[in-house]
PDB file of N, CA and C in Angstrom:
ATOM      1  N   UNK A   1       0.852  -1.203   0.000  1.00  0.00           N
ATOM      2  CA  UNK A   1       0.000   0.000   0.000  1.00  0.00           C
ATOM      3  C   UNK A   1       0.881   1.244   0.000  1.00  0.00           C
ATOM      4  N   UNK A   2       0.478   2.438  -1.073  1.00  0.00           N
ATOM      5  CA  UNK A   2       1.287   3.289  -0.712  1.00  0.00           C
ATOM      6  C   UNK A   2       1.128   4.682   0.099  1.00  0.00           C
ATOM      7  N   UNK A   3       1.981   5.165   0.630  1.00  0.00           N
ATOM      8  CA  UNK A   3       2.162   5.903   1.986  1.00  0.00           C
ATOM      9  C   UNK A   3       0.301   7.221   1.364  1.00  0.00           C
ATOM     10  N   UNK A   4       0.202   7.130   0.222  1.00  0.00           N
ATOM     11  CA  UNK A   4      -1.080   7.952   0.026  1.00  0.00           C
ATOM     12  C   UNK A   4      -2.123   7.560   0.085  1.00  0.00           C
ATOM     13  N   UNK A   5      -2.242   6.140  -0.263  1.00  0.00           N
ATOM     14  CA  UNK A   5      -3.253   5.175   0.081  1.00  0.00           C
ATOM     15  C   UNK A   5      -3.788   5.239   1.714  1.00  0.00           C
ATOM     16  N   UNK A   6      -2.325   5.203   2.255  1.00  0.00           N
ATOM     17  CA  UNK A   6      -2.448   5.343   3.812  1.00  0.00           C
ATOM     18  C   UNK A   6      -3.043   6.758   4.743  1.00  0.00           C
ATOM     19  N   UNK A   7      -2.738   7.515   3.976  1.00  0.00           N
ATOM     20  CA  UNK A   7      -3.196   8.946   4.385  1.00  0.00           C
ATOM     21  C   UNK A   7      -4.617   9.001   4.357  1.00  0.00           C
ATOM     22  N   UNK A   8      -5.268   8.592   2.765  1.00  0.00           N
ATOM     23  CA  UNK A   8      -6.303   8.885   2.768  1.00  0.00           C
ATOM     24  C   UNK A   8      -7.194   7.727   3.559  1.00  0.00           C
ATOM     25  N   UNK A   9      -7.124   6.905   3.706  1.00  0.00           N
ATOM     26  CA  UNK A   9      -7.647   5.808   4.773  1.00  0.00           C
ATOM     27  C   UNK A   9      -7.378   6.542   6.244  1.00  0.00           C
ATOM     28  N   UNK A  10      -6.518   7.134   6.376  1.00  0.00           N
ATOM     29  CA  UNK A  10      -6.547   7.832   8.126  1.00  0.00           C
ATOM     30  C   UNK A  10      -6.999   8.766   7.941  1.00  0.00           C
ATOM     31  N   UNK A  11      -8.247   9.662   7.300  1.00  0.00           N
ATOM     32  CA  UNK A  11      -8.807  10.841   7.297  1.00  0.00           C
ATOM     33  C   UNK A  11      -9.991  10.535   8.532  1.00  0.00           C
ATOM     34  N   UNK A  12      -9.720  11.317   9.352  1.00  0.00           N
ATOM     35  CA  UNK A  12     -10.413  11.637  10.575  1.00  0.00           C
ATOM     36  C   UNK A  12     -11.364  10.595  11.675  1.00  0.00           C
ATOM     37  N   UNK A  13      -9.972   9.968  11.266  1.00  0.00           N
ATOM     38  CA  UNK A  13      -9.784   8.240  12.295  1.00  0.00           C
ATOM     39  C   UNK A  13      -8.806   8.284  12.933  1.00  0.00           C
ATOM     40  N   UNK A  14      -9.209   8.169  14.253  1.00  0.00           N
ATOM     41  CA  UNK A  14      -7.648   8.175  15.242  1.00  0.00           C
ATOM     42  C   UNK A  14      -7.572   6.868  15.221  1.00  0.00           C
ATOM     43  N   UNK A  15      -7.729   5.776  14.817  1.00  0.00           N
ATOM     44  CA  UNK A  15      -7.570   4.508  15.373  1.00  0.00           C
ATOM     45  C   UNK A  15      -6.861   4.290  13.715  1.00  0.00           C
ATOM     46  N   UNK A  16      -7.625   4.460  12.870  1.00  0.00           N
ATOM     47  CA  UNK A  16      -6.715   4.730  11.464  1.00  0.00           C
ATOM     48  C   UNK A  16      -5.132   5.759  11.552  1.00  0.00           C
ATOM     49  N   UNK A  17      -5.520   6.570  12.251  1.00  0.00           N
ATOM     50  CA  UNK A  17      -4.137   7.613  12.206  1.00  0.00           C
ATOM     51  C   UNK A  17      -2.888   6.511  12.508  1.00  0.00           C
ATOM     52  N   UNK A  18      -3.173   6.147  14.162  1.00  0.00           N
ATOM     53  CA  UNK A  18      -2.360   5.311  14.406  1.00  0.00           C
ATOM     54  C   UNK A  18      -1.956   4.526  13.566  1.00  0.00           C
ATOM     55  N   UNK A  19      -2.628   3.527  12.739  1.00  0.00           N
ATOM     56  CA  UNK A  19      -2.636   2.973  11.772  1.00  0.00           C
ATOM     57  C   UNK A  19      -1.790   3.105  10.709  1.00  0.00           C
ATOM     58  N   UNK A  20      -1.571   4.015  10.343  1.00  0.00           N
ATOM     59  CA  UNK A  20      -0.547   5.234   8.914  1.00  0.00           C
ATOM     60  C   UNK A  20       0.310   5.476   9.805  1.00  0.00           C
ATOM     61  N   UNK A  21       0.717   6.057  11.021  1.00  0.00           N
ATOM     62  CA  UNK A  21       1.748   6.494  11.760  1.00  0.00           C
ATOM     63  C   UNK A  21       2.543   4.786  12.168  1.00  0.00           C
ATOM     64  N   UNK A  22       1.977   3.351  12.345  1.00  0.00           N
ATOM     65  CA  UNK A  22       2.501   2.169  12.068  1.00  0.00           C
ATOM     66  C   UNK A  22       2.741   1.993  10.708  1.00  0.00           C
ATOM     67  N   UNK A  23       1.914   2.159  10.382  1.00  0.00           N
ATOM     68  CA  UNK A  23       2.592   1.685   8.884  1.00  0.00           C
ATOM     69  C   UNK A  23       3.524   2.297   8.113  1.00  0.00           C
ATOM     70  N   UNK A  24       4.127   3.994   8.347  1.00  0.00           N
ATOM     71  CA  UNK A  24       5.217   4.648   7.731  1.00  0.00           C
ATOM     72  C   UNK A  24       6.225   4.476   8.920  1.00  0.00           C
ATOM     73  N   UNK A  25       6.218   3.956  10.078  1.00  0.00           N
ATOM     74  CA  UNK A  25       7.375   3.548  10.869  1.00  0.00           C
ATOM     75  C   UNK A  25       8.010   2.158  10.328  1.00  0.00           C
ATOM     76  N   UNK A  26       6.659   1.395   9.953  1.00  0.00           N
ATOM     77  CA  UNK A  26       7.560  -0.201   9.329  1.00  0.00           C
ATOM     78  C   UNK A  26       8.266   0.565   8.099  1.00  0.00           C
ATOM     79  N   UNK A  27       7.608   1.364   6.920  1.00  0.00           N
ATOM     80  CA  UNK A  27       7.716   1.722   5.371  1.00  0.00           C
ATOM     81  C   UNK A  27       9.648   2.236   6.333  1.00  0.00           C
ATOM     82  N   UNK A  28       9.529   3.207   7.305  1.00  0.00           N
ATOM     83  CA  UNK A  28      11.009   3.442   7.334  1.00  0.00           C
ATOM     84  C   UNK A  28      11.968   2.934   7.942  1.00  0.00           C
ATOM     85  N   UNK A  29      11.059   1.590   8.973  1.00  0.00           N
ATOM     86  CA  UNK A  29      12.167   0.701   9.346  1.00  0.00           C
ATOM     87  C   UNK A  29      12.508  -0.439   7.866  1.00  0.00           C
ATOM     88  N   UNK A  30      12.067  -0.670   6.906  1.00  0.00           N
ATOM     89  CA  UNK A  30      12.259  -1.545   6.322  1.00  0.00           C
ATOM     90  C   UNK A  30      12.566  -0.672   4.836  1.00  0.00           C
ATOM     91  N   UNK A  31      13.213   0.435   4.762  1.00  0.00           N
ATOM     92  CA  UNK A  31      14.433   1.176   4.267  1.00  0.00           C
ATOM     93  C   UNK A  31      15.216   1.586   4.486  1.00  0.00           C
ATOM     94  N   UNK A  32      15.297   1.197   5.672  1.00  0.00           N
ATOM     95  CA  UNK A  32      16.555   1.726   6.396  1.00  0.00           C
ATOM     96  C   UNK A  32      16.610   2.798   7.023  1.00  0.00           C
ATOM     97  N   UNK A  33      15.881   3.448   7.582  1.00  0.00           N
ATOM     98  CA  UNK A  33      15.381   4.912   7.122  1.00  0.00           C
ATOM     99  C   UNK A  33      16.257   5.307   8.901  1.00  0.00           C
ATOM    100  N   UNK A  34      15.843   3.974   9.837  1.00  0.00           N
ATOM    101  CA  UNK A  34      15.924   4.181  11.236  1.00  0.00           C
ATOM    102  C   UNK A  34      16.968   2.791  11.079  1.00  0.00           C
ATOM    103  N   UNK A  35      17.995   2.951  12.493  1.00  0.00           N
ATOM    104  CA  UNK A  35      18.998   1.918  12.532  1.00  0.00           C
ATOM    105  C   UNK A  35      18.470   1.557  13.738  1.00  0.00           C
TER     106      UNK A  35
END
């Protein structure tokens, strides 16, 4: 899914927000993004 897909699925869902705020922590643990 991509990180816009994710945005618009967390529009004025906190349980979704969380959701996008997990899912661009995996998107930057699994580029390396974080060591």
């Amino acid at each position: 899914m991509s990180p816009i897909k994710v945005e618009i699925l967390s529009t004025g869902c906190k349980k979704c927000h969380q959701l996008e705020v997990n899912a661009k922590e995996a998107i930057a643990y699994g580029t390396g993004l974080y060591s």
